[in-house]
Protein backbone atom coordinates (compact mmCIF):
# COMPACT_ATOMS: atom_id res chain seq x y z
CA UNK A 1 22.45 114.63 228.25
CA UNK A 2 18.94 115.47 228.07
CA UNK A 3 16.75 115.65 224.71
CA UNK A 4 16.42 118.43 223.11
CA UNK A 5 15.44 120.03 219.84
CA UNK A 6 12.79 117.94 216.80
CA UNK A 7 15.09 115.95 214.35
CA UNK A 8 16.60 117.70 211.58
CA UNK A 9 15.37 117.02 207.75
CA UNK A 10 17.43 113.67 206.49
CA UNK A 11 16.98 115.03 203.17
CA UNK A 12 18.59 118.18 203.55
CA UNK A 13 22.61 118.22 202.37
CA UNK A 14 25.37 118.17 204.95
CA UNK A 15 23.22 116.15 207.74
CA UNK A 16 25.76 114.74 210.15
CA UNK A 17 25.67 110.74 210.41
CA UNK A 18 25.51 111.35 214.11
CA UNK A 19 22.13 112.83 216.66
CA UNK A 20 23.30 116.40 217.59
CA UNK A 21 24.07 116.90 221.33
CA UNK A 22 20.36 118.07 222.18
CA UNK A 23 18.99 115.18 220.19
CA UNK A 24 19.84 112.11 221.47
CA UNK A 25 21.71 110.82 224.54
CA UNK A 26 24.58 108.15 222.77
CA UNK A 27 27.33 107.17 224.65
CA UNK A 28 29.56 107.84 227.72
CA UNK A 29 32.61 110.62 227.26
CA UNK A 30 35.43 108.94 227.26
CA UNK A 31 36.96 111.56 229.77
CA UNK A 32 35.33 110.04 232.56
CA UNK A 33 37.11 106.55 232.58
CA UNK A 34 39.88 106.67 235.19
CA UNK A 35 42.01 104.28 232.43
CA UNK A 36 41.36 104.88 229.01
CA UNK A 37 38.87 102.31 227.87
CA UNK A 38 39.55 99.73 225.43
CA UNK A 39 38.28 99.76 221.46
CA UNK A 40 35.76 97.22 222.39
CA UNK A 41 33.96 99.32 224.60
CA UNK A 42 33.60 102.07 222.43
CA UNK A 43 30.89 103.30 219.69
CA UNK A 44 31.74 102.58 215.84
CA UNK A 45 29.53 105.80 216.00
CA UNK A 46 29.84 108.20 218.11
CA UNK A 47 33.40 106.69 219.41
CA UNK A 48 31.82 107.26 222.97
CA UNK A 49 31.82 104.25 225.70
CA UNK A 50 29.08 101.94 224.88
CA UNK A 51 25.87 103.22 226.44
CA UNK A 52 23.21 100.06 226.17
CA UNK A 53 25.64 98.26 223.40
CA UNK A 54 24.25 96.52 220.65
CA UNK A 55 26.05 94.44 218.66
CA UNK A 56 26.09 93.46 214.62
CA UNK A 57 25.89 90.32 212.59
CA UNK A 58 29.37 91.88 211.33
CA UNK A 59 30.77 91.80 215.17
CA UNK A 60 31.36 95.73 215.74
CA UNK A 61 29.04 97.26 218.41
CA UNK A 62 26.67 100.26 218.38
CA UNK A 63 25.16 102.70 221.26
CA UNK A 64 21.29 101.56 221.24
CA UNK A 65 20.98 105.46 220.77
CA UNK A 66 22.75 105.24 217.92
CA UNK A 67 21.48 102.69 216.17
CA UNK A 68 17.85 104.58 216.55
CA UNK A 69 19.11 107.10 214.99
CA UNK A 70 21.37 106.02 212.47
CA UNK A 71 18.23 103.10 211.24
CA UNK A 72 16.13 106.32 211.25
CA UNK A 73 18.29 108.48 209.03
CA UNK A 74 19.67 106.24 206.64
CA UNK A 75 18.47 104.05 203.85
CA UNK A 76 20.82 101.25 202.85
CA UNK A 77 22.37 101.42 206.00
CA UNK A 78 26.09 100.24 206.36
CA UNK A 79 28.22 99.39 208.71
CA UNK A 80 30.34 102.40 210.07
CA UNK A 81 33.42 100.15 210.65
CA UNK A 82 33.22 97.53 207.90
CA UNK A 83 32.68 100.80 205.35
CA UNK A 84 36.36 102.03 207.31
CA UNK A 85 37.96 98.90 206.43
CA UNK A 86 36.57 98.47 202.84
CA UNK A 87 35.08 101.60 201.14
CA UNK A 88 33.75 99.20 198.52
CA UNK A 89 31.84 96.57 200.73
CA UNK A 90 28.03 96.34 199.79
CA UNK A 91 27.43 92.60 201.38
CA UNK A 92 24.78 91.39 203.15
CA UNK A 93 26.34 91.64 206.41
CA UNK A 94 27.77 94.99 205.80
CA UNK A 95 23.99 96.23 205.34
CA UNK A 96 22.35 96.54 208.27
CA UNK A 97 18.57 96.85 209.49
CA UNK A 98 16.84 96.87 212.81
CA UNK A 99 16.44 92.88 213.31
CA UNK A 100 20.90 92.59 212.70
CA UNK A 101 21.45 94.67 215.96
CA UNK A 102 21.26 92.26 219.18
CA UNK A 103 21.64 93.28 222.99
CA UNK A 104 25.25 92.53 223.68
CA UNK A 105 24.67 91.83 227.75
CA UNK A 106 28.48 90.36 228.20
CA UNK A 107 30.41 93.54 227.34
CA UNK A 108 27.31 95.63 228.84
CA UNK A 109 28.34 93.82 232.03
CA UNK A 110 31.96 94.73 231.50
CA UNK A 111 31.19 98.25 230.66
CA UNK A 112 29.02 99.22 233.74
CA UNK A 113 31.82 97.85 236.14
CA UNK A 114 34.50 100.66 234.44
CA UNK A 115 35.69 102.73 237.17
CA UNK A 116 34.98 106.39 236.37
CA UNK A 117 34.71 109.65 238.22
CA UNK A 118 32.10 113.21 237.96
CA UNK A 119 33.48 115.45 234.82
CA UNK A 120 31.52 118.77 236.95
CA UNK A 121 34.93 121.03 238.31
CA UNK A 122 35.16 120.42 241.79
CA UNK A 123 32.89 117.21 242.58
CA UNK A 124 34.77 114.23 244.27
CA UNK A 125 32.43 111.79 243.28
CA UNK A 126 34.37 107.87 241.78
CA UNK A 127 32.24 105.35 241.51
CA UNK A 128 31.47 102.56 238.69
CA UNK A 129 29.83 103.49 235.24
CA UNK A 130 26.64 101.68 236.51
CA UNK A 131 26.15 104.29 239.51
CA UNK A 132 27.02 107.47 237.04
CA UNK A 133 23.47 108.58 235.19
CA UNK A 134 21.84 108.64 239.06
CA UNK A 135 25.08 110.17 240.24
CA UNK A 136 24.41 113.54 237.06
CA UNK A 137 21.08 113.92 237.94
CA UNK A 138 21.78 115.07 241.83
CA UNK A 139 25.37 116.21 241.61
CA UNK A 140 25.63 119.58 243.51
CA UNK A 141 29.10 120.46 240.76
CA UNK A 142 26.50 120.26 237.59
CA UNK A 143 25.74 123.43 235.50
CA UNK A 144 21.99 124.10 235.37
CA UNK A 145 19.86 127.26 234.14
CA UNK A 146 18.24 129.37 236.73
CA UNK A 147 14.53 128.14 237.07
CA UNK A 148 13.22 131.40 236.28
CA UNK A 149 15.15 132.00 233.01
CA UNK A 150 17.76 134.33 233.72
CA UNK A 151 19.70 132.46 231.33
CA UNK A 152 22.59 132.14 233.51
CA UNK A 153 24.12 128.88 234.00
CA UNK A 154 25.02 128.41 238.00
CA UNK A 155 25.90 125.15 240.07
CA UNK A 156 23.20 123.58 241.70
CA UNK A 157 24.19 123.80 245.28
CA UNK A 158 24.55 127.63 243.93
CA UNK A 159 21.22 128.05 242.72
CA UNK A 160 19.69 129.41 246.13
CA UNK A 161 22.22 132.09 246.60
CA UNK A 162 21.69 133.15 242.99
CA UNK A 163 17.79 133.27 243.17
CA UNK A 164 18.43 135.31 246.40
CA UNK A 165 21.13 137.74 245.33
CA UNK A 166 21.97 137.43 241.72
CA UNK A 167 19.33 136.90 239.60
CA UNK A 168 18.38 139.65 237.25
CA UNK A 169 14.86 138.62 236.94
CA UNK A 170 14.26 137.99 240.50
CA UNK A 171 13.84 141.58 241.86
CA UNK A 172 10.81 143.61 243.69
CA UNK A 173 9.96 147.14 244.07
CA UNK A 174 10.17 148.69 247.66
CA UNK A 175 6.17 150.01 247.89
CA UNK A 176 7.61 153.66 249.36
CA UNK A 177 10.68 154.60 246.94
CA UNK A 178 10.04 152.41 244.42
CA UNK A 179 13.65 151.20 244.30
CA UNK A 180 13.77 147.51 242.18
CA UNK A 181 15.74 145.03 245.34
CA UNK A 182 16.76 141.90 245.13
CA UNK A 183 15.12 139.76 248.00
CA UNK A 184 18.22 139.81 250.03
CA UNK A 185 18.67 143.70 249.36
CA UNK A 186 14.73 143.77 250.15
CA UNK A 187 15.28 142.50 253.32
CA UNK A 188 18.10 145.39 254.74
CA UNK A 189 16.13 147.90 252.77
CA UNK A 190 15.56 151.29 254.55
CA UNK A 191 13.23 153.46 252.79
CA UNK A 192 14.08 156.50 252.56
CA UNK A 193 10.60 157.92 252.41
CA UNK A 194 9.17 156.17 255.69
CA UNK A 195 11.12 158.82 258.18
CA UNK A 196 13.95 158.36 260.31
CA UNK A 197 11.22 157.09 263.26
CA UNK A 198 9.68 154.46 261.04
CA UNK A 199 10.70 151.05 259.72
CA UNK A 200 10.15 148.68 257.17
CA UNK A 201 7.63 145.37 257.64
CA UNK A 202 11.10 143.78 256.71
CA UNK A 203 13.04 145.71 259.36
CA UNK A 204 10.01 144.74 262.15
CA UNK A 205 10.78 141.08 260.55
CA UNK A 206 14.22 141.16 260.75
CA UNK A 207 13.85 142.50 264.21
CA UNK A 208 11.38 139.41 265.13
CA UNK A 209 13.89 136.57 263.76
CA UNK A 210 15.88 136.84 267.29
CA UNK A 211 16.01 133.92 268.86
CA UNK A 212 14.01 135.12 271.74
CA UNK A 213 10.99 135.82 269.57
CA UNK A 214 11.63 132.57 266.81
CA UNK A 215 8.07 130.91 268.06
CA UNK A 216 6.38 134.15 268.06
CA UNK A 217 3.83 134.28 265.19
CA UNK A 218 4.06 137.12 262.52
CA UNK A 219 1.35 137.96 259.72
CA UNK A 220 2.16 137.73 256.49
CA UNK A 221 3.65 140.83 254.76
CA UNK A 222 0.01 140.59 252.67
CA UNK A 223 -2.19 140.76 255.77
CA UNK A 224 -3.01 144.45 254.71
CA UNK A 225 -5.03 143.29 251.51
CA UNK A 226 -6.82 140.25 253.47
CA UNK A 227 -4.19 137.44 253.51
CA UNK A 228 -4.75 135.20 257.08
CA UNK A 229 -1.68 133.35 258.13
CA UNK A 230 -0.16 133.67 260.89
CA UNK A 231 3.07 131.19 261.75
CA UNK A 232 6.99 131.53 262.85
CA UNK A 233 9.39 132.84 260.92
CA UNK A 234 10.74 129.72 258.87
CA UNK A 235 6.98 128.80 258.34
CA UNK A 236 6.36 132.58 256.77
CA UNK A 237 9.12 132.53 254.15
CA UNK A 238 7.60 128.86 253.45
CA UNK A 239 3.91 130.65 253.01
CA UNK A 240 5.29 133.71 251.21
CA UNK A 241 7.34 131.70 248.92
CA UNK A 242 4.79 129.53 247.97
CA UNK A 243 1.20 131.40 247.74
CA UNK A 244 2.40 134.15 244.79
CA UNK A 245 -0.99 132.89 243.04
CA UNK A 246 -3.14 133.83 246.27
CA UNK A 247 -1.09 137.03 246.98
CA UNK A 248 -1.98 138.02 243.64
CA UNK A 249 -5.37 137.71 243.95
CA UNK A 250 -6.06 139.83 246.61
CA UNK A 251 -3.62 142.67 245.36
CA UNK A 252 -5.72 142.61 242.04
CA UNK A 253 -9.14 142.35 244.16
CA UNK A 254 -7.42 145.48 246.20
CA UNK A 255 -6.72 147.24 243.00
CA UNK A 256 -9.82 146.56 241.43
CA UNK A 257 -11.81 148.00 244.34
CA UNK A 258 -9.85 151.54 244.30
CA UNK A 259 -10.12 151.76 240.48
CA UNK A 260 -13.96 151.47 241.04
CA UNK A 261 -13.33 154.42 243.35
CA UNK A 262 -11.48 156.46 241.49
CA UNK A 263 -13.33 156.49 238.71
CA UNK A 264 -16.85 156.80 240.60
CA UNK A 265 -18.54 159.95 241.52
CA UNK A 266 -17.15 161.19 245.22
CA UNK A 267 -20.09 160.80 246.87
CA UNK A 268 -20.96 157.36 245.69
CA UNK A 269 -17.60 156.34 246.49
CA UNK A 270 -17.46 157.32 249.99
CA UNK A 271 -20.33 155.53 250.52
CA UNK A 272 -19.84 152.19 248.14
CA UNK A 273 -16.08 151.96 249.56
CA UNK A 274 -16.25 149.97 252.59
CA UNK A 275 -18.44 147.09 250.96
CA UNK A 276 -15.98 147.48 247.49
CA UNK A 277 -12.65 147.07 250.10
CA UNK A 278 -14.00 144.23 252.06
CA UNK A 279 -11.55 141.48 250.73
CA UNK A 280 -8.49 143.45 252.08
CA UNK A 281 -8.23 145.40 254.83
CA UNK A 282 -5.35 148.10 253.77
CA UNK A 283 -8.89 148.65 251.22
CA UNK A 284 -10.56 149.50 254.22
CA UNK A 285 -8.64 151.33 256.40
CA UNK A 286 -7.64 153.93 253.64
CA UNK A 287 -11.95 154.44 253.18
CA UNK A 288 -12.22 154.59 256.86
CA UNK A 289 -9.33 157.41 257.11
CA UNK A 290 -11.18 159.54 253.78
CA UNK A 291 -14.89 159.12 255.53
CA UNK A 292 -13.20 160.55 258.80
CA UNK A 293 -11.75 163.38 256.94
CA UNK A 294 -14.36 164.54 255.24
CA UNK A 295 -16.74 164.34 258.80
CA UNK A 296 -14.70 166.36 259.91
CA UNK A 297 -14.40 169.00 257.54
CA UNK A 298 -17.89 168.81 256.63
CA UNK A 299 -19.11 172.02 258.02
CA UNK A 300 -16.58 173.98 255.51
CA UNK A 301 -16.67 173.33 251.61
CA UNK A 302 -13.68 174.54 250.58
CA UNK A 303 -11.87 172.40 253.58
CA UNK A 304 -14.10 169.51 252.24
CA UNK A 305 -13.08 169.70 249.11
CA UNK A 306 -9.00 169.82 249.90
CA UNK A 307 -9.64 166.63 251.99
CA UNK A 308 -10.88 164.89 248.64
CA UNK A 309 -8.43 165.76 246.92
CA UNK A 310 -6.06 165.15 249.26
CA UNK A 311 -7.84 161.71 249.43
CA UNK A 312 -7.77 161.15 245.84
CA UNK A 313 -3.87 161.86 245.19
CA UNK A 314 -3.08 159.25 248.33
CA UNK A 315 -5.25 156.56 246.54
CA UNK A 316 -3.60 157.15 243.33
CA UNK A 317 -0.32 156.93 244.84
CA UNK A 318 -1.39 153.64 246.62
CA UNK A 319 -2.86 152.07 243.41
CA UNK A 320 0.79 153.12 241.82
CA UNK A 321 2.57 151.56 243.98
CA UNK A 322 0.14 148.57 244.24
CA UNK A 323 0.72 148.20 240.85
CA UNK A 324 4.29 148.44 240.06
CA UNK A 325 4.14 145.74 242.99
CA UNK A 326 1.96 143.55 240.89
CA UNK A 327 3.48 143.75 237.81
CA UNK A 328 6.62 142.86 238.89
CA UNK A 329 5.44 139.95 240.44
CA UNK A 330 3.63 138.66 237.49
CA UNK A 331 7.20 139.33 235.47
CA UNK A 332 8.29 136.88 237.90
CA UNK A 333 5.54 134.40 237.38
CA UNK A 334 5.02 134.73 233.46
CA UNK A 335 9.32 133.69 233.73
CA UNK A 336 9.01 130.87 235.56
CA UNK A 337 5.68 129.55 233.99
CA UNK A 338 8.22 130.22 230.59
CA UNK A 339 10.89 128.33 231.93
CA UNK A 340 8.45 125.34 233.00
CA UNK A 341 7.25 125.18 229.65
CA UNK A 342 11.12 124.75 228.15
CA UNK A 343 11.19 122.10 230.57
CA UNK A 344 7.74 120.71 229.66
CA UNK A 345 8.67 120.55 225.76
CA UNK A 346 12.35 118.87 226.48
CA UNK A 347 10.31 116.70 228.93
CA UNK A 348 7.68 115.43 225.64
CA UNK A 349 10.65 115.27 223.14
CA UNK A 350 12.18 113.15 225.62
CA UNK A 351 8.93 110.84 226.35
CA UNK A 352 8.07 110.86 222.30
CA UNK A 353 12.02 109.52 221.69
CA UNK A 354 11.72 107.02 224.61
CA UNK A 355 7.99 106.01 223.00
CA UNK A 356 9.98 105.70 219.36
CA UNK A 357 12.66 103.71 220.69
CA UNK A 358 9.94 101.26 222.87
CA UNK A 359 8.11 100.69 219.44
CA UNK A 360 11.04 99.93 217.63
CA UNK A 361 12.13 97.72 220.88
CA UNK A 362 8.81 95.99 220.39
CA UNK A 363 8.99 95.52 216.74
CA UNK A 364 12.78 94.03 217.21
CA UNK A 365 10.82 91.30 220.16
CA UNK A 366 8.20 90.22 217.49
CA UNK A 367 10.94 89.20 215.16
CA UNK A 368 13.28 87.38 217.26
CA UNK A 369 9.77 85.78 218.33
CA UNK A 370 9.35 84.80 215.06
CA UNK A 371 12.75 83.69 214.31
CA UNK A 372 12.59 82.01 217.66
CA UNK A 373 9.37 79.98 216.54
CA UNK A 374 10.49 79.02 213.31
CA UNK A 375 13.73 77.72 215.08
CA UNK A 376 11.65 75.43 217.32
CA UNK A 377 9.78 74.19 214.51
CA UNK A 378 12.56 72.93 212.41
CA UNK A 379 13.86 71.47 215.68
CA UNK A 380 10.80 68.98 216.29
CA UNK A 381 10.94 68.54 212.73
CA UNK A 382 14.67 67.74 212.98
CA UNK A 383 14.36 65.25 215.78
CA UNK A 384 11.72 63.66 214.10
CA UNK A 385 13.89 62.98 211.24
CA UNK A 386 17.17 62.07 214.01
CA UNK A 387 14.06 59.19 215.67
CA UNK A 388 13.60 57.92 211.68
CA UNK A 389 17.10 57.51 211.10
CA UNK A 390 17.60 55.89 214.40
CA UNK A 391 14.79 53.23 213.89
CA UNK A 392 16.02 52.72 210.23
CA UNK A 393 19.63 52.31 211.79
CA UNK A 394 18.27 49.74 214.45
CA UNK A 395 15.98 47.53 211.58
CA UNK A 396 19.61 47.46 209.54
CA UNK A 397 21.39 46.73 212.78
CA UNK A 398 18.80 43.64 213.10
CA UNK A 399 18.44 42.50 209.61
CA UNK A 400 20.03 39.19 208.99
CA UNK A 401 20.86 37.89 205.54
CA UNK A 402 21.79 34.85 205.81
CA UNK A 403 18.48 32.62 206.46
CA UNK A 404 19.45 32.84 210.09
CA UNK A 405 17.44 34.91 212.33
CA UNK A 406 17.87 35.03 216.32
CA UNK A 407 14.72 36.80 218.08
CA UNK A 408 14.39 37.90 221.80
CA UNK A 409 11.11 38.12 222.60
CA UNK A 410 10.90 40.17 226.25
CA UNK A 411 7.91 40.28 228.73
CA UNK A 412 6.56 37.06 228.22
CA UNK A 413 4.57 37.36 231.21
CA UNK A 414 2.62 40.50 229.88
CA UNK A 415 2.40 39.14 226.37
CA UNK A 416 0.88 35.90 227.50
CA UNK A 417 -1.80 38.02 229.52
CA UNK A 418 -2.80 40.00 226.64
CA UNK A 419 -2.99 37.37 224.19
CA UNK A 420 -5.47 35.61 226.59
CA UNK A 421 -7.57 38.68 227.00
CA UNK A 422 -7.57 38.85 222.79
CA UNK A 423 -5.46 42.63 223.23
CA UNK A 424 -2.78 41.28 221.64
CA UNK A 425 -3.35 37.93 219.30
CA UNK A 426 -0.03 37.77 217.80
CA UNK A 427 3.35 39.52 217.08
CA UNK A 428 5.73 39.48 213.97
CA UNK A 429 9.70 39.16 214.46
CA UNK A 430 11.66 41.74 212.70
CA UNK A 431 12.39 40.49 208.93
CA UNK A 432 15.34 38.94 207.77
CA UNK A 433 16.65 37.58 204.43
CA UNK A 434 17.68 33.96 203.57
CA UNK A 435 20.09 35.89 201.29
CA UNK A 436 21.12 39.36 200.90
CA UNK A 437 19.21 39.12 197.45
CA UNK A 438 16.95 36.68 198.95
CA UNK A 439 13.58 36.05 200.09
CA UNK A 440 12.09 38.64 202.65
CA UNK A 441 10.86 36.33 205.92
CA UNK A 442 9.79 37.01 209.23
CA UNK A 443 8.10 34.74 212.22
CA UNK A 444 4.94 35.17 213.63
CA UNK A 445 3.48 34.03 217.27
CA UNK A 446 0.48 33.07 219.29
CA UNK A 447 1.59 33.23 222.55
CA UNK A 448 -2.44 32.11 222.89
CA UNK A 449 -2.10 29.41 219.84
CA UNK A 450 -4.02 29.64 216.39
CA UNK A 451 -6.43 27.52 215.20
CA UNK A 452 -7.11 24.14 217.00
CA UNK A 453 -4.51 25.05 219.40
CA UNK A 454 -5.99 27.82 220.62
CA UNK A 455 -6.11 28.21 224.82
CA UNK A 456 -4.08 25.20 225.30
CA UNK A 457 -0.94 25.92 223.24
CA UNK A 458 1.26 28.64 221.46
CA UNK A 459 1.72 28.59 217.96
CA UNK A 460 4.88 29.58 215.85
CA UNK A 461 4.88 30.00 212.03
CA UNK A 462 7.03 31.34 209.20
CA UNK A 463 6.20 34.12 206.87
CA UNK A 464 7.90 34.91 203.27
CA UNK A 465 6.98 38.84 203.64
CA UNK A 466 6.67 40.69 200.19
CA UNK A 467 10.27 41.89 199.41
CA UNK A 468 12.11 43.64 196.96
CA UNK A 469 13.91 41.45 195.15
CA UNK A 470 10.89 39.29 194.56
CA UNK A 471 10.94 39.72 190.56
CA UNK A 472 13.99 37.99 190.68
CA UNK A 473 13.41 34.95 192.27
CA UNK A 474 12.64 31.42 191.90
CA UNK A 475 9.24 30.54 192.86
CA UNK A 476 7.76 28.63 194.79
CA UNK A 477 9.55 28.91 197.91
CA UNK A 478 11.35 25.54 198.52
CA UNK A 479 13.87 25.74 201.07
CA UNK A 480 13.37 23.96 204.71
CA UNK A 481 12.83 25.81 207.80
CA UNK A 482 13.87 24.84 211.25
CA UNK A 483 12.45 26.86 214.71
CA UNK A 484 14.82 26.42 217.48
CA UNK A 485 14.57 27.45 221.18
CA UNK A 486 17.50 28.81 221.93
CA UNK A 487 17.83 28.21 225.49
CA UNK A 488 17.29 24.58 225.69
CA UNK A 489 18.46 24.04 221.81
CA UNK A 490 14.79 22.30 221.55
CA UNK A 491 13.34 22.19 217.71
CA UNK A 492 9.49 23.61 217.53
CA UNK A 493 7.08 22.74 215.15
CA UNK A 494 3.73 24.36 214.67
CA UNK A 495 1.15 23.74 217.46
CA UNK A 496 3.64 22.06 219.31
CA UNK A 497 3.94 23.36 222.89
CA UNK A 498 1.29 23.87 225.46
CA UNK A 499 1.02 27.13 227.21
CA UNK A 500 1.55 25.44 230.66
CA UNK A 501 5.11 23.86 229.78
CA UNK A 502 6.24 27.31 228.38
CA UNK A 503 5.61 28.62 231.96
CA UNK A 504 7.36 25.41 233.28
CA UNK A 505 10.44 26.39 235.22
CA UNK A 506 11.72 22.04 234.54
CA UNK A 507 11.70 22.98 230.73
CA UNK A 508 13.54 26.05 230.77
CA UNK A 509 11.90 27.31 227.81
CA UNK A 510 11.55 30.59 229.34
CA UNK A 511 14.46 32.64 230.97
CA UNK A 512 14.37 35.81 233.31
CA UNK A 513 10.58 36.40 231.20
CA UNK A 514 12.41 36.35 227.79
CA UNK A 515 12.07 33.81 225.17
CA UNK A 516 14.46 33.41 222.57
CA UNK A 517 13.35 31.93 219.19
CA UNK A 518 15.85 30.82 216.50
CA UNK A 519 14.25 30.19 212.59
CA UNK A 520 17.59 28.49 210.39
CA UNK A 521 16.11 28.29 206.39
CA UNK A 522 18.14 25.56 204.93
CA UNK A 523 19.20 27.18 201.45
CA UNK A 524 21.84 24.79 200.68
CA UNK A 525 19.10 22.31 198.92
């Protein structure tokens, strides 16, 4: 359905809650589904098939068309179907603006693979849904308007004939009788006035289209007021049918030149005619035949004078004729340039909807752009939170609160390196508690040692960390501490192991490049 006509007034009482048929194209008939479709394909609208469905935060679906229109035309706009099933609903969900319509691609999928056939009388076309807007636009069955506005509707495959035969406002004027012919009738046309002896340029034409002269080349039916071309038959109704603008031209140039004659002294115009006539040669043969005349007749006045008059009747017949010629001709052009400037306006409603509807398209991507980006950022500020909880969950998972406190210390290797090269001097154990209201402790290591053990051995101590139950207390810190490695059940004391005999595959200290440290605080003293 092609646009048509400016959008009515919203304001004005009694507009329709749907785009008129020359307004907007909605969606599909539903006559054109072999099986009747189902309620989820069809418009809560226009109750059409879906045509580009677009679907609400309430779940019903719209034709895109439709929702243009119906966002355009409405303020508080509510949901067609949700206002069916409640008259009284007024939620949020119910009210709907541009950014609650989304494209609904799944049941667009379904929709385009619906078997359907051509509505146009006679056409045999079946086919999907997907294949039927390419299918309208060419199908030989449609209605259109004759091109030169006739106002007739015909089929398109019938739009030759009708041009040819039946169109009221495609008719010519035979030059001799003046009878108004339709090209076909043109073409059998006998005048009456040309004698029994003499033909038509269409009967000579007519006689030329045998197939033993089809190559021959004929001049165009204009060659008489200057036109050149010269070609077969199919390649002269080609020229003729497409040079009226030229054609024109030289009949106005023609008729120009014998007004100038007619209305110029006789004498001057006997001799100014052959240079005014130049551009067609029918111009100059008819100022050729008066000069001859009046040669002739020269030597008696009164015989001169019936010559030009004689003269001057047969160029105002000729000019007649030339221009009832003309101006039917340009009747002809003035309808189609009329009827190519209907098409020209439908065509700029059409581009000015299709501009509305790719702003509004744009303005819906900005949004979900923005929605989209303001998703992402509470995402990365979500799994920053999830990474918090998960290191707050592993401390708790670690925490010991009993004064007992077993830590696996990995990489040895790489931590001995970089405690050498000063990157790394020392590293804490995760705290503990000697009680779960206790004193907050920890360990600390030199894999490098501290103090005057420094580059010869490592150093291990204990350190009460500031906690939160401090206040409550008893202070100073009393209770024993024992340092255990685990593997070989061997007791450390500060500065008590060299670095070599940590390395030492006969102690054992050291197993697959993990240490494992055990601090016990005695709190039963």
């Amino acid at each position: 359905m092609a646009a048509g006509s400016a959008v009515s007034d919203p304001s004005l009482n009694g507009v329709s809650s749907t785009p008129g048929e020359n307004e907007y194209p909605s969606g599909f008939p539903q006559s054109i589904c072999d099986e009747v479709p189902k309620e989820k394909y069809l418009c809560s609208n226009c109750n059409n098939v879906l045509n580009k469905a677009r679907q609400t935060v309430c779940g019903h679906r719209y034709c895109l068309a439709c929702v243009n229109w119906l966002v355009r035309n409405n303020k508080d706009l509510v949901c067609t179907k949700c206002k069916e099933e409640d008259p009284s609903v007024e939620n949020d969900i119910s009210v709907l603006t541009l950014d609650q319509f989304f494209n609904d691609a799944a049941i667009n999928k379904e929709i385009l693979d619906l078997k359907v056939h051509c509505a146009n009388q006679g056409c045999p076309w079946r086919s999907t849904l997907k294949n039927f807007e390419d299918h309208q636009s060419q199908c030989e069955y449609a209605l259109i308007p004759c091109n030169i506005g006739c106002g007739i509707m015909v089929q398109r495959k019938s739009l030759a004939t009708h041009l040819d035969s039946g169109c009221p406002n495609n008719k010519t004027s035979c030059p001799s009788c003046a009878g108004v012919l339709t090209p076909r009738e043109l073409q059998k046309h006998v005048c009456p006035n040309s004698g029994d002896k003499k033909t038509t340029k269409t009967d000579k034409r007519q006689k030329n289209n045998h197939p033993s002269s089809s190559k021959k080349k004929e001049p165009c039916i204009f060659s008489e007021v200057g036109c050149s071309f010269k070609g077969n038959t199919d390649r002269l109704k080609e020229h003729e049918s497409c040079s009226h603008v030229g054609h024109l031209q030289l009949l106005l140039d023609v008729t120009r030149a014998l007004q100038r004659i007619l209305n110029s002294p006789p004498e001057q115009g006997h001799h100014e005619s052959p240079d005014l006539l130049q551009p067609g040669q029918c111009g100059a043969s008819l100022t050729s035949q008066s000069e001859g005349e009046i040669e002739t007749d020269r030597g008696d006045p009164d015989m001169s004078d019936k010559a030009l008059s004689l003269h001057d009747d047969q160029a105002e017949l000729a000019v007649g004729q030339q221009l009832d010629i003309l101006q039917q001709r340009v009747q002809v052009m003035e309808n189609i340039i009329s009827a190519l400037n209907r098409e020209v306006e439908k065509t700029q409603i059409s581009v000015v909807a299709l501009e509305r509807d790719n702003y509004n398209s744009q303005q819906l991507i900005q949004h979900l752009e923005t929605k989209v980006a303001e998703q992402q950022q509470r995402l990365v500020r979500k799994d920053i939170h999830i990474t918090s909880l998960e290191q707050c969950i592993s401390a708790l998972q670690d925490v010991s609160y009993d004064g007992t406190f077993l830590w696996r210390l990995c990489d040895v290797s790489q931590s001995l390196r970089e405690a050498a090269n000063g990157q790394k001097i020392s590293q804490y154990s995760p705290a503990f508690y000697t009680a779960r209201y206790g004193f907050k402790v920890c360990m600390r290591l030199y894999l490098n040692g501290d103090g005057a053990g420094k580059g010869t051995h490592i150093s291990l101590f204990f350190v009460i960390m500031k906690g939160e139950y401090d206040p409550i207390l008893s202070w100073p810190f009393r209770y024993k501490v024992k340092h255990y490695n685990q593997a070989v059940n061997h007791i450390f004391h500060d500065l008590l192991l060299t670095s070599p005999a940590l390395r030492s595959p006969k102690h054992a200290y050291c197993k697959d490049d993990t240490i494992y440290i055990k601090c016990v605080v005695d709190t039963s003293s």
